[in-house]
Protein backbone atom coordinates (compact mmCIF):
# COMPACT_ATOMS: atom_id res chain seq x y z
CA UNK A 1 0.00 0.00 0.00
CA UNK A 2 1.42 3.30 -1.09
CA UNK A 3 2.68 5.81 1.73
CA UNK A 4 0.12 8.63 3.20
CA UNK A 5 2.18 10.87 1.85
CA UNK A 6 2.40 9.85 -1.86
CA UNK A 7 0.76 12.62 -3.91
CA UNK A 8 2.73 15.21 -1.97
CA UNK A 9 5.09 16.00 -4.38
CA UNK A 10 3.70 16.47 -7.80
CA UNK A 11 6.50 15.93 -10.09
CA UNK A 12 10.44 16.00 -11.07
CA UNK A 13 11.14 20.20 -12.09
CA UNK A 14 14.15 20.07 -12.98
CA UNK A 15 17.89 19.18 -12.80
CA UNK A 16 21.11 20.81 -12.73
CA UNK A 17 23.83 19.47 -14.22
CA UNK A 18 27.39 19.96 -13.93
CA UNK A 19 30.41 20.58 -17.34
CA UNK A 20 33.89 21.38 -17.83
CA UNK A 21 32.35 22.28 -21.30
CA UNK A 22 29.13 24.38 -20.46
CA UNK A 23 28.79 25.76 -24.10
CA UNK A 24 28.97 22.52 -25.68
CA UNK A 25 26.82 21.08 -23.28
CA UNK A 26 24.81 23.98 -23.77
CA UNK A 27 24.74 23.40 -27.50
CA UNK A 28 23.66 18.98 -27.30
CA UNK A 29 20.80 20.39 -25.29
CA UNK A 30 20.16 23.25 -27.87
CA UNK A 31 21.02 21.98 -31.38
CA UNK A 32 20.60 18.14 -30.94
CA UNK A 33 18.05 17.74 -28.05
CA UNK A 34 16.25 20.62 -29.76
CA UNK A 35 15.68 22.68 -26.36
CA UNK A 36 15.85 26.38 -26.21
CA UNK A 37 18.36 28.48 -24.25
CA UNK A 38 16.07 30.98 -22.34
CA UNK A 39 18.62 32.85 -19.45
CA UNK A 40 22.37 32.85 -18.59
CA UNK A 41 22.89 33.96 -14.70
CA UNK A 42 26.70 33.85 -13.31
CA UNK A 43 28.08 30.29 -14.58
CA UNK A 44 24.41 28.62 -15.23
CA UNK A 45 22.85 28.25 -19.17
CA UNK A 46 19.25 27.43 -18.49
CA UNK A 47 17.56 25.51 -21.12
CA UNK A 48 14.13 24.86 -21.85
CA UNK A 49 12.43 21.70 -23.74
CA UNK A 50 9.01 22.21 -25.71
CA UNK A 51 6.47 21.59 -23.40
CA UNK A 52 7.49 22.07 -20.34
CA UNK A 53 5.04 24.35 -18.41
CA UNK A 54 7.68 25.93 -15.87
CA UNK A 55 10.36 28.11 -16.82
CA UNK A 56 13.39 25.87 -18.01
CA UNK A 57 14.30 22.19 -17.58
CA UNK A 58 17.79 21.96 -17.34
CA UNK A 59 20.51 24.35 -15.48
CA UNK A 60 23.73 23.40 -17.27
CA UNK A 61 26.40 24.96 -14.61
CA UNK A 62 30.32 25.18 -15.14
CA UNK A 63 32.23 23.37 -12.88
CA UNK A 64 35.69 21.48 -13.25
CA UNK A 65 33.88 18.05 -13.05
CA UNK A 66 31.17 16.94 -14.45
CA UNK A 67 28.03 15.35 -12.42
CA UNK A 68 24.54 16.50 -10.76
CA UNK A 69 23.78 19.49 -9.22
CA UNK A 70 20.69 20.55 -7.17
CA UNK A 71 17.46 18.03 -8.33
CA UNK A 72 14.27 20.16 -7.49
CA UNK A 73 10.64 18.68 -6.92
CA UNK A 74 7.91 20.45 -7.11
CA UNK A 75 4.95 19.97 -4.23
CA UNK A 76 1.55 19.30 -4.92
CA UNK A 77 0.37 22.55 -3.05
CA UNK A 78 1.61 24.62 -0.06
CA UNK A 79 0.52 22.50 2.58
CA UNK A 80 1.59 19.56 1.21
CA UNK A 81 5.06 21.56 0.57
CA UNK A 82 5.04 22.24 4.48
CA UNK A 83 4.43 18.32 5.07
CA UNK A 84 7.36 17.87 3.26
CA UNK A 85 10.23 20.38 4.60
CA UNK A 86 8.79 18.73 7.87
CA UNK A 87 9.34 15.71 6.91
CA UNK A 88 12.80 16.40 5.99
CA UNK A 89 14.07 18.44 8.91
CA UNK A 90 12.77 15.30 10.94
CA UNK A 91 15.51 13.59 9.14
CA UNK A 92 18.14 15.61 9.49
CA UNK A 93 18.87 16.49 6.24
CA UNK A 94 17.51 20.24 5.52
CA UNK A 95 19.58 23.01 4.80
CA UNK A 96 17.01 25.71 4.66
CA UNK A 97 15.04 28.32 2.64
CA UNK A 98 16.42 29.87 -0.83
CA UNK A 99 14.41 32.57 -2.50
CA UNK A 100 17.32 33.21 -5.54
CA UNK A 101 16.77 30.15 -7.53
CA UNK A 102 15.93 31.41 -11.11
CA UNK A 103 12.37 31.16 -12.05
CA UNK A 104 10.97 29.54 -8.52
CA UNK A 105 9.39 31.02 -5.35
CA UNK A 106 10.71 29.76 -2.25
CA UNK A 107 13.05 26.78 -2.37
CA UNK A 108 13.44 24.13 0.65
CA UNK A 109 17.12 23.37 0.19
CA UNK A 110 18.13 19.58 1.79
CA UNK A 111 20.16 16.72 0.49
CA UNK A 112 19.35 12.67 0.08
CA UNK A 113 21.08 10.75 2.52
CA UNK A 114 23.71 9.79 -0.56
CA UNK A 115 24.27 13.68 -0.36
CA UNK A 116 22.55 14.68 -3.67
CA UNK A 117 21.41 18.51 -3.63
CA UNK A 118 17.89 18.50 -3.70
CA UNK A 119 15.12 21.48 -3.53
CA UNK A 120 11.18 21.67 -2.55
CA UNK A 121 9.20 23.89 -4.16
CA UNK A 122 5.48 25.13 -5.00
CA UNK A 123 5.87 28.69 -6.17
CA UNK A 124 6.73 28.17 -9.64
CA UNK A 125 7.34 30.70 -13.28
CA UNK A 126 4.97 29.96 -16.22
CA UNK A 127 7.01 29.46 -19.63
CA UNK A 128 5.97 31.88 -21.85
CA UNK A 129 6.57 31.69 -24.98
CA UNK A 130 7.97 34.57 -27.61
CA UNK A 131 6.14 35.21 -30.52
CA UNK A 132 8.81 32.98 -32.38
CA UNK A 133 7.79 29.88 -30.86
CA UNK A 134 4.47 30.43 -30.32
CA UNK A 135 2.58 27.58 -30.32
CA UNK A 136 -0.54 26.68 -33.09
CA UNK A 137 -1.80 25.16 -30.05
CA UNK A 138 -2.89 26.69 -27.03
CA UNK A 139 -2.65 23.82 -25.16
CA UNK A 140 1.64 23.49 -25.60
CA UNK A 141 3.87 25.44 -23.90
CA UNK A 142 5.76 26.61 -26.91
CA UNK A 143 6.03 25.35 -30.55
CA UNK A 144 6.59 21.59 -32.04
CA UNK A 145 10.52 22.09 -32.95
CA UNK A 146 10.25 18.82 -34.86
CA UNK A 147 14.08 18.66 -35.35
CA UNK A 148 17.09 16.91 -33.52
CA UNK A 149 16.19 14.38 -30.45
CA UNK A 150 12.76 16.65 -30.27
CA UNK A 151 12.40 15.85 -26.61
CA UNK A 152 9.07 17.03 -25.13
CA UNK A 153 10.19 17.04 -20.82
CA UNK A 154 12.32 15.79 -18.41
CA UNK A 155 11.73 12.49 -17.14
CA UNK A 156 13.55 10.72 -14.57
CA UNK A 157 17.14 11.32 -12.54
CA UNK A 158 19.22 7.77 -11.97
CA UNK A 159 21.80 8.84 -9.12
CA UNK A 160 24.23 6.36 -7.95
CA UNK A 161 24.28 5.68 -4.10
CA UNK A 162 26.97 4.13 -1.99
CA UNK A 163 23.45 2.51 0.45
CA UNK A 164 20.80 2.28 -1.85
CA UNK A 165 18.20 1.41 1.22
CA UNK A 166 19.41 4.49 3.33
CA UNK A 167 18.08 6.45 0.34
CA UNK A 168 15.34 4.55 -0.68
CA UNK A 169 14.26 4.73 3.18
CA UNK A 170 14.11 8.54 2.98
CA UNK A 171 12.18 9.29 -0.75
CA UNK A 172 9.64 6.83 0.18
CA UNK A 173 9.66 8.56 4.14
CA UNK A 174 10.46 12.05 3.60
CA UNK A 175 8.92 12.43 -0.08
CA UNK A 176 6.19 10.48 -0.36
CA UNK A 177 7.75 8.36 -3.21
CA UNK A 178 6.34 4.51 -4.18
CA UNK A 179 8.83 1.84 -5.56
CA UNK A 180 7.33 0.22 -8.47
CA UNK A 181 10.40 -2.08 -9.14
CA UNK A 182 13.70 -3.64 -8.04
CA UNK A 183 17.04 -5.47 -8.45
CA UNK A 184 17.63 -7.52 -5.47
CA UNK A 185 21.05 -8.91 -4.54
CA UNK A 186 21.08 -12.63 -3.65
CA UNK A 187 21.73 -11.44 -0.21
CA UNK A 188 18.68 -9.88 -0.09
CA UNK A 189 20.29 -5.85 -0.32
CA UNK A 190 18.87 -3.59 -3.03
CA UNK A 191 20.80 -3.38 -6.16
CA UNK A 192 18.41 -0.85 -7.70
CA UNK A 193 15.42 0.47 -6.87
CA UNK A 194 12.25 2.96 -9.24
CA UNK A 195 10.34 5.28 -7.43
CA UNK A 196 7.59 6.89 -8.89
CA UNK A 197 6.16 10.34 -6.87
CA UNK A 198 3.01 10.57 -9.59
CA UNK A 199 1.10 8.10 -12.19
CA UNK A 200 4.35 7.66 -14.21
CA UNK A 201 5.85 4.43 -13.63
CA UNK A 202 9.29 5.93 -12.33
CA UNK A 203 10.53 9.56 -11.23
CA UNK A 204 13.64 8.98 -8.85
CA UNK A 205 15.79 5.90 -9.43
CA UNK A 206 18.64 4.83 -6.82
CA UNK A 207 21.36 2.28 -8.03
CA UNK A 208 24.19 1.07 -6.13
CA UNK A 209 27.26 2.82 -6.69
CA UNK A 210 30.61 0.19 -7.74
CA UNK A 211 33.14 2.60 -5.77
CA UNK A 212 31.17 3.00 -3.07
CA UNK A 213 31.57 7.14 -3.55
CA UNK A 214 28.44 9.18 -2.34
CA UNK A 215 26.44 11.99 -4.59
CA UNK A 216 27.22 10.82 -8.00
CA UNK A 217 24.91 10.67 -11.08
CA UNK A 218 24.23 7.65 -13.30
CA UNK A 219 22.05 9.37 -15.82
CA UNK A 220 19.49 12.28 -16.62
CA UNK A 221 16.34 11.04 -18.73
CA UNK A 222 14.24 13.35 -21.21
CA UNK A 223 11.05 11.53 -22.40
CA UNK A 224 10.30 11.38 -26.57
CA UNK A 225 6.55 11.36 -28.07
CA UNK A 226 7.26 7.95 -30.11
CA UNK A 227 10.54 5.25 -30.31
CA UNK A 228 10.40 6.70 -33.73
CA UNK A 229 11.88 9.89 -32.39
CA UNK A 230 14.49 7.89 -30.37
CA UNK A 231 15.52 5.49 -33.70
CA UNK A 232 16.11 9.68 -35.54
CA UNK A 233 17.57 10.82 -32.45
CA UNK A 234 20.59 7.33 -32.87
CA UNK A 235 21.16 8.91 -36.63
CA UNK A 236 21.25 12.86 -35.34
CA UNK A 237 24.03 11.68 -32.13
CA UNK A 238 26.08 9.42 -34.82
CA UNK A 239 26.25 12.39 -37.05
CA UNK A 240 27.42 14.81 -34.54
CA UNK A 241 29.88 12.60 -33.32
CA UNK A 242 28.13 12.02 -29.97
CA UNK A 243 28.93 8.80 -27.83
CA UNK A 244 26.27 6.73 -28.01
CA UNK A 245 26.63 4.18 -25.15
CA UNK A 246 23.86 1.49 -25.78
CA UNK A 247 20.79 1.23 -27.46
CA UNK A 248 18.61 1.68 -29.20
CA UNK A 249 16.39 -1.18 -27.40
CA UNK A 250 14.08 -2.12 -24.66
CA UNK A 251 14.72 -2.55 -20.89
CA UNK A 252 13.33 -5.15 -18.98
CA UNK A 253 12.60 -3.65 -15.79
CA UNK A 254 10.13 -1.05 -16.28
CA UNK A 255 9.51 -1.78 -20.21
CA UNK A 256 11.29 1.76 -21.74
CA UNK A 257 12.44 2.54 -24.85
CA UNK A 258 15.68 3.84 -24.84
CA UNK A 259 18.71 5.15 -26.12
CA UNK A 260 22.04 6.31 -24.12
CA UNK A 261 24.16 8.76 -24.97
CA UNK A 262 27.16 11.01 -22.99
CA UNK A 263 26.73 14.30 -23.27
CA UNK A 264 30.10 16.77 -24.29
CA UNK A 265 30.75 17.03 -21.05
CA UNK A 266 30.73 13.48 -19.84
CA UNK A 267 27.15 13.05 -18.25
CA UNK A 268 24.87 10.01 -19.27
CA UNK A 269 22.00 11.18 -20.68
CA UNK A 270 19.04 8.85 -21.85
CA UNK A 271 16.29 9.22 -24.49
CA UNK A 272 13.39 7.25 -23.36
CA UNK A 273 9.71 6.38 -24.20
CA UNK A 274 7.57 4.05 -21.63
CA UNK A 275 4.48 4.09 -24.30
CA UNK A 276 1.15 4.12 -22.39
CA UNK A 277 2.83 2.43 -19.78
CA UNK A 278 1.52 4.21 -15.77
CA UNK A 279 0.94 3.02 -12.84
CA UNK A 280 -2.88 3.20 -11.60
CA UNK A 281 -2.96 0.66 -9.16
CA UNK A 282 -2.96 2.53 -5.25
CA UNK A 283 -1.84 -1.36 -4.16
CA UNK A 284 0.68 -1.67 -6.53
CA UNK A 285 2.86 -4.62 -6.05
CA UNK A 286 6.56 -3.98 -6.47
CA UNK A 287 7.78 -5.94 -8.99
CA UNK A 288 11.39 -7.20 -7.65
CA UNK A 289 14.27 -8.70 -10.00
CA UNK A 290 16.83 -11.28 -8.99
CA UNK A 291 20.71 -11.20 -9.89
CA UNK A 292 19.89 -13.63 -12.38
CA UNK A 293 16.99 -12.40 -13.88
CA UNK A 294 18.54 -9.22 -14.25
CA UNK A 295 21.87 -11.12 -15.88
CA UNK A 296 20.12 -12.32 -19.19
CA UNK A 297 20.09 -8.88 -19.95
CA UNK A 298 17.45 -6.40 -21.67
CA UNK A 299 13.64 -7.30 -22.96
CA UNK A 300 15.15 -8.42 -26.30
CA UNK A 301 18.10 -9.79 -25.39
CA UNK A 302 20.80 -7.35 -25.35
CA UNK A 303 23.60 -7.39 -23.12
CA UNK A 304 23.99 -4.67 -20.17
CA UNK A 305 27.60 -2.79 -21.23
CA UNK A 306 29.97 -3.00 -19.24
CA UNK A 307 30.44 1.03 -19.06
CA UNK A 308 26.83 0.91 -17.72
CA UNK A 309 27.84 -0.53 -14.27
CA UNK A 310 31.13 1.92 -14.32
CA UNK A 311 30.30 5.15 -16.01
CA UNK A 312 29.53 7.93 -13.77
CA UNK A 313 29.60 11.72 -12.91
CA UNK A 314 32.05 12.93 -11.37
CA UNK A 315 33.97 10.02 -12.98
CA UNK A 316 36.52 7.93 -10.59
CA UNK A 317 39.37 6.14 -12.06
């Protein structure tokens, strides 16, 4: 049975990312991912994909290293926002109130207990869009770009955890999050673990970290109308000489679409497209994965690469 508290938060906002290379990060997001640059403020790019409803999607922010900044959530309301930042100073973990984030009221400011930046919010900036990419529309934040990956939003963050049941304990305690699905260890220890804070089928995903570091990122997902657009998106990264890690095929656990990539600046990024796939069920069951199962690889056969289980931000030799 899902927490009390699930429906609390009522999505993923958006992510920060960190690049030695912020303008050619800046410029996969803009030219190949087919987002729009909307602000620059001190070292930060903010970009914006199509129809995202708040003010931008991704902070791209220089730094020596790349990796994952702050991950904000936005609440479900202002009470439920309060529940929350309760919730979270309870654990230990707060850092308190911001009111200078670009484009967002008043920011609770904590870390997961992996010590990933995180941010609460309610108050939130309408996109609007310039007469240039208007929409036909009314009902779409700004206009189809219908070029380059084409993503529509942000979809999930994967962060790597050095105790993937410390963190799991707090997003299903402190946030309100459900598991829907999970790789299980043979000694019984979470491997990996989906939480979902809505109807999608996964927000927040925790996986168990090789080197045992803290804070690190495995990937940032952005969410595609059709496979279609993930099969033209393969054929746009190959052309600009963009690593493409894996894919395109289908995972097993949780049934996506997908196609990874690294960004210029080393970050994982995935294209991804879970069909009609939600969960509705307020008993849902989670659906838990052995070593084995997990070993045979993905839906259609494909072997896990080995990079998949090493690769991540800030990288460690």
């Amino acid at each position: 049975m899902q927490s009390a508290a699930f429906g609390d938060i009522a999505h993923l906002g958006s992510v920060e990312i960190f690049s030695p290379v912020p303008e050619e990060t800046r410029d996969f997001f803009v030219n190949l991912m087919a987002m729009k640059e909307i602000h620059r403020e001190g070292d930060s790019i903010y970009v914006h994909s199509w129809d995202d409803y708040e003010r931008y999607t991704v902070k791209i922010t220089g730094r020596d290293r790349a990796g994952v900044g702050r991950t904000f959530l936005r609440a479900a309301g202002p009470q439920a926002l309060s529940r929350r930042v309760e919730a979270v100073e309870a654990a230990g973990l707060g850092s308190g109130w911001s009111e200078s984030e670009f484009g967002l009221g008043p920011v609770y400011l904590f870390t997961d207990p992996d010590g990933h930046d995180m941010g609460l919010y309610y108050e939130t900036e309408r996109y609007v869009a310039t007469e240039e990419h208007r929409p036909s529309l009314k009902n779409q934040a700004s206009a189809f770009p219908g070029r380059g990956a084409n993503v529509r939003r942000l979809d999930h963050v994967n962060f790597l955890a050095s105790d993937v049941a410390a963190a799991g304990d707090f997003v299903t305690g402190a946030l309100g999050a459900r598991p829907t699905e999970q790789i299980v260890n043979d000694d019984g220890s979470p491997a990996a673990v989906w939480f979902s804070v809505c109807n999608k089928s996964y927000d927040l995903v925790y996986t168990s970290d090789w080197s045992g570091a803290r804070g690190r990122l495995h990937h940032v997902a952005f969410a595609t109308d059709t496979r279609e657009d993930i099969l033209r998106a393969a054929d746009v990264f190959l052309e600009a000489g963009i690593h493409i890690e894996t894919g395109p095929h289908k995972h097993a656990i949780q049934q996506t679409f997908f196609l990874y990539v690294w960004e210029p600046g080393g970050n994982r990024v995935e294209l991804c497209n879970a069909g009609a796939r939600l969960i509705l069920a307020p008993d849902w069951e989670v659906i838990t994965w052995t070593q084995a199962e997990r070993a045979k690889g993905q839906a259609w056969g494909l072997k896990t690469i080995d990079s998949f289980h090493t690769h991540g931000t800030p990288v460690i030799e």
